[in-house]
Protein backbone atom coordinates (compact mmCIF):
# COMPACT_ATOMS: atom_id res chain seq x y z
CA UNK A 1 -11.29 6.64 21.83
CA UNK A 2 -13.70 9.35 21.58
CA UNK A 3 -11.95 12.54 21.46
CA UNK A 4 -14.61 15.12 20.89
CA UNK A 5 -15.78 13.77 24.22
CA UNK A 6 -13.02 13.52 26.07
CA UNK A 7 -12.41 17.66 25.32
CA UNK A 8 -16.09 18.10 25.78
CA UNK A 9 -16.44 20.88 28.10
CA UNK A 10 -13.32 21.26 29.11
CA UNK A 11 -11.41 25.02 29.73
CA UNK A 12 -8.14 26.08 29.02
CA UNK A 13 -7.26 25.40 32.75
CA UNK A 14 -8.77 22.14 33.24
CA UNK A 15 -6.13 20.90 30.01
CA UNK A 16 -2.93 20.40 32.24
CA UNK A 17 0.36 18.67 31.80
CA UNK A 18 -1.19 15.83 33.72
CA UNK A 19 -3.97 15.47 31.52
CA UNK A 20 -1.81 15.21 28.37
CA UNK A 21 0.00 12.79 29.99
CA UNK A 22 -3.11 10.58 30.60
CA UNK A 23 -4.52 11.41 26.99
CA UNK A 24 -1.09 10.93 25.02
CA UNK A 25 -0.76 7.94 26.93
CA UNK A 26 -4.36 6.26 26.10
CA UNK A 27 -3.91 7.60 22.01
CA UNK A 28 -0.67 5.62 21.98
CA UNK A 29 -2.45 2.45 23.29
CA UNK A 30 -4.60 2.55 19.92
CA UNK A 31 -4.15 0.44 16.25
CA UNK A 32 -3.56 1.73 13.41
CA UNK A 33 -7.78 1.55 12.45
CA UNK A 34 -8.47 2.91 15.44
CA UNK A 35 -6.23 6.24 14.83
CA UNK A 36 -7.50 6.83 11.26
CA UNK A 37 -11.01 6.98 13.27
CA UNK A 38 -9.64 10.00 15.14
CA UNK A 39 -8.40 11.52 12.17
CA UNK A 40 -11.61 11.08 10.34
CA UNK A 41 -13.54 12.66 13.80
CA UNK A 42 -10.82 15.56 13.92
CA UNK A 43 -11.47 16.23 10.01
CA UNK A 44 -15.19 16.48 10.75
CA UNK A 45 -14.67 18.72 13.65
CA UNK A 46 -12.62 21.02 11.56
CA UNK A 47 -14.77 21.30 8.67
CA UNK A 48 -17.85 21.83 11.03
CA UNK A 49 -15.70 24.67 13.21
CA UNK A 50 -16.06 22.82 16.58
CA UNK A 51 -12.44 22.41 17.53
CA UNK A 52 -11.63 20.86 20.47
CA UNK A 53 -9.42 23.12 22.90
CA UNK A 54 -6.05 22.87 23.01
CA UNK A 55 -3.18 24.15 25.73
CA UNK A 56 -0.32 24.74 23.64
CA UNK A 57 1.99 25.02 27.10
CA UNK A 58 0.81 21.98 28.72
CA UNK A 59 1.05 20.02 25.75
CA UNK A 60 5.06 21.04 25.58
CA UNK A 61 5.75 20.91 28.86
CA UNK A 62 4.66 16.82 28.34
CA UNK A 63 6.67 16.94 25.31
CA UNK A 64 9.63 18.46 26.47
CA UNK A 65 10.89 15.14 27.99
CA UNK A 66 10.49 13.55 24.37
CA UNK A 67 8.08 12.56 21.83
CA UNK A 68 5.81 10.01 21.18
CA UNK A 69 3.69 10.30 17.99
CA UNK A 70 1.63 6.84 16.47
CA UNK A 71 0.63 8.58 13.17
CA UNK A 72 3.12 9.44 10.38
CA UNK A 73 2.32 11.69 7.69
CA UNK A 74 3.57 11.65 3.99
CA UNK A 75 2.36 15.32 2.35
CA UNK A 76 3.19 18.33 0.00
CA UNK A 77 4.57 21.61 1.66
CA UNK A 78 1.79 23.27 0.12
CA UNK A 79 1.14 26.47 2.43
CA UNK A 80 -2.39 25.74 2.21
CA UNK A 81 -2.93 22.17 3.72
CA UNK A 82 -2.28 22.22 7.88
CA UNK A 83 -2.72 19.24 9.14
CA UNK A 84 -2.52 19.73 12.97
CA UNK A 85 -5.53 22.07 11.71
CA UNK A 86 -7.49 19.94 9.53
CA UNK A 87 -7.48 16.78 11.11
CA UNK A 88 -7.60 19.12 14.63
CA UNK A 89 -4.68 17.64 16.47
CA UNK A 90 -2.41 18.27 19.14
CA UNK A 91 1.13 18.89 19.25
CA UNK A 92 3.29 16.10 18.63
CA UNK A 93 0.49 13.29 17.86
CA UNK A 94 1.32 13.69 13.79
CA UNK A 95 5.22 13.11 12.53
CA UNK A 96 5.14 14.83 9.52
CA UNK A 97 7.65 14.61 6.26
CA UNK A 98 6.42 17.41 3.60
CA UNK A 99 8.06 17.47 -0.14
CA UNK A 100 6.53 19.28 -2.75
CA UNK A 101 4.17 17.33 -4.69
CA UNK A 102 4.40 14.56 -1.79
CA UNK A 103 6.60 12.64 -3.81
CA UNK A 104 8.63 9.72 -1.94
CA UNK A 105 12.70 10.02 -1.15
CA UNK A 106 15.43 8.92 0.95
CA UNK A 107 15.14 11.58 3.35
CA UNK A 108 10.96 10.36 3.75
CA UNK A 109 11.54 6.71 3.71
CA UNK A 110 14.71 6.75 6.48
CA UNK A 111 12.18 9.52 8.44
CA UNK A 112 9.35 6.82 8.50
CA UNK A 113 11.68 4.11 9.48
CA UNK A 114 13.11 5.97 12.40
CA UNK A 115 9.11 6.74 13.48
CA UNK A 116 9.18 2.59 13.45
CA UNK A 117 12.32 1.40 15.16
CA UNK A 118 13.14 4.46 17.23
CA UNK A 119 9.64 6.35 18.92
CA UNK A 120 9.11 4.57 22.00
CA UNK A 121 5.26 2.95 20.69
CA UNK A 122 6.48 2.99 16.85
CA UNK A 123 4.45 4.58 13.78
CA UNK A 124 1.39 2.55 13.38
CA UNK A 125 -0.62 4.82 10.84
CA UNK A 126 0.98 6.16 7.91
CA UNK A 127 -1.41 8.74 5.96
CA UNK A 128 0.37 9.44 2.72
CA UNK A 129 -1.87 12.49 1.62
CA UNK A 130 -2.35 14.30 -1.86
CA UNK A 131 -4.45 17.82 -2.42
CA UNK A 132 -6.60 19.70 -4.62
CA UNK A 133 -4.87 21.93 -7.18
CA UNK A 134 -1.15 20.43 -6.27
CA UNK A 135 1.29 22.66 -8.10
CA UNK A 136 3.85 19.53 -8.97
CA UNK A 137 1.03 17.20 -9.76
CA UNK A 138 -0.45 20.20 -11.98
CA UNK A 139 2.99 20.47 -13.71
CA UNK A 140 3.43 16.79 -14.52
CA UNK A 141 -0.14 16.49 -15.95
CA UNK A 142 0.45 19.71 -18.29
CA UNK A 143 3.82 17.94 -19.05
CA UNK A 144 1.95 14.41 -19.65
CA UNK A 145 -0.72 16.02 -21.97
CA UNK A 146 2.19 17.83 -23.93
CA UNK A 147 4.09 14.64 -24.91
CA UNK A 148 1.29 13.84 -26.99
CA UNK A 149 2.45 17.43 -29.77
CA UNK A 150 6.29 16.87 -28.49
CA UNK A 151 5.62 20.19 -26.92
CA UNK A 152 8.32 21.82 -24.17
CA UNK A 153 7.47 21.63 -20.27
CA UNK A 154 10.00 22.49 -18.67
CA UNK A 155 9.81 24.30 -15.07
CA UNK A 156 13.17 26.46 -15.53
CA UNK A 157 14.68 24.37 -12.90
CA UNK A 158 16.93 21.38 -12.43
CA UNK A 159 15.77 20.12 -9.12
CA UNK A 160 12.08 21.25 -10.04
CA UNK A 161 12.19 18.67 -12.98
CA UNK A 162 13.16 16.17 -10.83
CA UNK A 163 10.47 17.03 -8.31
CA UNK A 164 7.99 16.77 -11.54
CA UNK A 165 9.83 13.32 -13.10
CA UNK A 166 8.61 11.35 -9.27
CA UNK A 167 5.09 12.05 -10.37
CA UNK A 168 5.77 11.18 -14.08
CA UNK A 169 5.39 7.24 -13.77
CA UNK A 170 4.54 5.86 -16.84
CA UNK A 171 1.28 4.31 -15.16
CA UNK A 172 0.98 8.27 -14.06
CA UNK A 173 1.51 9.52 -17.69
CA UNK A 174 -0.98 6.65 -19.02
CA UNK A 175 -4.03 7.47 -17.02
CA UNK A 176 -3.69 11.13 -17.62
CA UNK A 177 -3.38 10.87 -21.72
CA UNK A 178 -6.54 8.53 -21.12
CA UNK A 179 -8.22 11.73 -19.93
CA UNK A 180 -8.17 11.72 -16.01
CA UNK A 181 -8.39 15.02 -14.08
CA UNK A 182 -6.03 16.07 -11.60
CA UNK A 183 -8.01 15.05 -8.73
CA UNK A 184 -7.56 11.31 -10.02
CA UNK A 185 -3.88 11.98 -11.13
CA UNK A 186 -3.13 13.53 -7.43
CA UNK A 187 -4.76 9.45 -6.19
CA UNK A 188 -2.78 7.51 -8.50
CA UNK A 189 0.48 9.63 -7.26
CA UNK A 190 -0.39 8.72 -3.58
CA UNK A 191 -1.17 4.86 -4.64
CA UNK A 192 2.71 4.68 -6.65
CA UNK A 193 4.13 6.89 -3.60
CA UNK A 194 3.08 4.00 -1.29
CA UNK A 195 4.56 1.04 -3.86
CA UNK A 196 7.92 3.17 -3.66
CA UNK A 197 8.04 3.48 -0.21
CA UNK A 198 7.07 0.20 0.31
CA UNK A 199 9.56 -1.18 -2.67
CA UNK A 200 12.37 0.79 -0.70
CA UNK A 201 12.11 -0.07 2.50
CA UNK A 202 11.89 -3.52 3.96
CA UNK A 203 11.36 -2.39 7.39
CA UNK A 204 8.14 -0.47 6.38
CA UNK A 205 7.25 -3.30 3.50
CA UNK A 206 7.36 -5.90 6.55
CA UNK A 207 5.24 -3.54 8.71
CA UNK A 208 2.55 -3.21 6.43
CA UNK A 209 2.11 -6.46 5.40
CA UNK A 210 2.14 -8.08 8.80
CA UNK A 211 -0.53 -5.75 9.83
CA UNK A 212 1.97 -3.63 12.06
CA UNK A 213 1.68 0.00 10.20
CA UNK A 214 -1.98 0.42 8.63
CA UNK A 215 -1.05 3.01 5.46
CA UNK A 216 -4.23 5.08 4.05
CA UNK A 217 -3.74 7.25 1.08
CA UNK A 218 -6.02 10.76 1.54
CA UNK A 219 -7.19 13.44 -0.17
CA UNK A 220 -7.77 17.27 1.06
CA UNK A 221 -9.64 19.40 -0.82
CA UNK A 222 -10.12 22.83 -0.32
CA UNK A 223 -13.29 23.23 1.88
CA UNK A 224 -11.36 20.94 4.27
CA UNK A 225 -12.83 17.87 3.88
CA UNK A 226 -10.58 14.82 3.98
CA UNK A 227 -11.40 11.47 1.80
CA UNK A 228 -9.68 8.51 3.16
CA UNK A 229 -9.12 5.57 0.77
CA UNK A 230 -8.85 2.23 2.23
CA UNK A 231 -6.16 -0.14 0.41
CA UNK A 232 -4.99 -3.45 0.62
CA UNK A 233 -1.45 -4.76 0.27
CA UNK A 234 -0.39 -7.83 -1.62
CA UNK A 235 3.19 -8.78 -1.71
CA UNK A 236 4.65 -9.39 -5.58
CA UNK A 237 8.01 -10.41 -6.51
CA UNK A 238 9.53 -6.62 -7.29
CA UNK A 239 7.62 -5.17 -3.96
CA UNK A 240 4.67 -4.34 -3.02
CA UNK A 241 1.20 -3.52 -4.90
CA UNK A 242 -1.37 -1.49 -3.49
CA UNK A 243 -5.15 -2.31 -4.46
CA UNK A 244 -7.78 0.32 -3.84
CA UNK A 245 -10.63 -2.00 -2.03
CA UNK A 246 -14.23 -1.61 -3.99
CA UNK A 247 -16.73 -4.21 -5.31
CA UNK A 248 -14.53 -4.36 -8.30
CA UNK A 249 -11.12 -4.42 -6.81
CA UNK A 250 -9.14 -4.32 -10.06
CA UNK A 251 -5.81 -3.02 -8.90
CA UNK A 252 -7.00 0.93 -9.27
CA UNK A 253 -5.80 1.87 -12.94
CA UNK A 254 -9.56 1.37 -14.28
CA UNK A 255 -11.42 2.32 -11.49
CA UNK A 256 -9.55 5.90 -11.84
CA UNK A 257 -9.83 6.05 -15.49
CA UNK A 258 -13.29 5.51 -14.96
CA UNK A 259 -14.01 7.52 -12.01
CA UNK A 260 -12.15 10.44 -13.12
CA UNK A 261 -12.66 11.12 -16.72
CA UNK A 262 -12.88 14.69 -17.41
CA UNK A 263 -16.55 15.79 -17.76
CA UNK A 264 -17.58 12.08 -16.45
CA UNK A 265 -19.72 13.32 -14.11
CA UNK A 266 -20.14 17.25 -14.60
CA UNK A 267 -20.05 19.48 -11.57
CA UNK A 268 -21.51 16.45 -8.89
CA UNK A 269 -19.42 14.36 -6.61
CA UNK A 270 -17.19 11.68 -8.16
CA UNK A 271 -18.44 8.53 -8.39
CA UNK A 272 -15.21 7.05 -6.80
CA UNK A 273 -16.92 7.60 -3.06
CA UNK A 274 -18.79 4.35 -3.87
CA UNK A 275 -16.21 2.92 -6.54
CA UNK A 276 -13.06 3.04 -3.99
CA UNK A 277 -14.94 2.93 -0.79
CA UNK A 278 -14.38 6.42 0.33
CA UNK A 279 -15.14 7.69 3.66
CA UNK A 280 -14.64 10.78 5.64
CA UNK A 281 -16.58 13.99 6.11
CA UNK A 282 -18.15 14.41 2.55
CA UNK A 283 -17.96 13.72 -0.67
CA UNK A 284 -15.65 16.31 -3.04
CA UNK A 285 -16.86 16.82 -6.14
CA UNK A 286 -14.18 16.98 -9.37
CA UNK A 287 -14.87 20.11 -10.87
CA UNK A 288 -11.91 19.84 -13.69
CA UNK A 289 -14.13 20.01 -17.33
CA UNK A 290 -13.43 18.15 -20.11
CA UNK A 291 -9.63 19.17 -21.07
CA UNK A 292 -9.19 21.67 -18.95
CA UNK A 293 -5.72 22.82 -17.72
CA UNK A 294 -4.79 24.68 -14.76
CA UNK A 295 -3.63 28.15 -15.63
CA UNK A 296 -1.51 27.70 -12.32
CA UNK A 297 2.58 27.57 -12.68
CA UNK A 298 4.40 25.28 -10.91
């Protein structure tokens, strides 16, 4: 489904209830593959500033009588990251659950299942999405770093520690002592968000591993862009574990403590576009320096 051309051309008046109805109907028809390929297209149409035009009142008068979304989205409430805007869709084609740092709970995994058993075509993508310069993920890797002196972390709040303790896996806490930047801290926190869900919830464990709901960690960066990471699910005793594919498909721990060590690769883009099979608009360079912390507060 080729978006870009299906909006090619077209006026605000030529974009009419009836048109939605055709295009909402034809997007809902599509796997899970397929929809990541419009996300990827609406990502590059963002960052480029070619937009496709949208009718805000036809698109709700279609939606009025109920809605129908195929993608699911798992991402911080960061004020920042829009994602109707950056991956330039409609109303009600992305069901979104935001929580600071992007950090799994009850409240996401129940959402997600309802997107499965209840919307009348089901969830069949699930982009669980982490950003640059995360304020939680920021706070748990200044908190990781500071366990090494016994040094105090604390945020000042009760329910902001526990926001901080999801990210603070001991995998998590590992791979940043080892050295790894945020950008590669913010991946590994998508990858463990996934293997919680997934551990959770047997309706979306089942999903994904018979192929039903395709589920694509991202990342955003500032300039827009939008890095998709394939993955591949193998079923294990205790859940679920979720293996970054690359030539070297070693279950993601070295590949990020290799892709992301501070100062690895100076200012250029991170190796991990070839290492983890990246794709999307461009490549986003790491730009932390060897031990550098964030002067941001979480």
């Amino acid at each position: 489904m080729d978006i870009t051309k299906i909006f090619e051309g077209k006026a605000l008046t030529d974009l009419t209830p009836a048109f939605y109805a055709d295009y909402y109907a034809q997007r809902a028809q599509l796997s899970g593959e397929q929809l990541e390929a419009t996300l990827v297209q609406g990502n590059e149409r963002y960052t480029s500033g070619a937009p496709i035009p949208k009718n805000f009142a036809s698109q709700m008068e279609v939606l009025m009588n109920g809605q129908d979304p195929v993608v699911a989205a798992l991402a911080c409430s960061d004020s920042r990251f829009k994602l109707d805007y950056m991956f330039d869709t409609n109303l009600g084609e992305i069901f979104t659950v935001l929580v600071a740092g992007g950090s799994s709970s009850k409240a996401a995994v129940g959402s997600f299942e309802y997107g499965g058993l209840h919307l009348p075509n089901s969830i069949k993508l699930l982009v669980v999405i982490g950003h640059e310069d995360c304020g939680a993920v920021n706070a748990a890797r200044k908190a990781a770093l500071a366990m090494v002196d016994g040094s105090a972390t604390k945020t000042g709040s009760r329910d902001l520690e526990h926001v901080k303790s999801k990210i603070l896996t001991p995998e998590t806490i590992d791979v940043i002592q080892s050295g790894v930047c945020v950008k590669g801290v913010t991946i590994m926190h998508t990858r463990a968000v996934i293997e919680t869900m997934l551990f959770k919830s047997q309706t979306l464990r089942e999903r994904a591993l018979c192929g039903d709901l395709r589920i694509v960690p991202v990342y955003l960066s500032f300039s827009g862009a939008a890095e998709f990471f394939p993955i591949e699910l193998a079923r294990k005793p205790d859940g679920v574990s979720v293996i970054f594919k690359s030539a070297d498909p070693v279950g993601s721990r070295r590949d990020i403590v290799t892709a992301f060590k501070c100062g690895a690769h100076g200012n250029g883009a991170c190796p991990v576009a070839k290492r983890l099979g990246v794709h999307g608009s461009m490549p986003i360079p790491c730009t932390s320096a060897p031990g550098a912390q964030s002067q941001r507060r979480f």
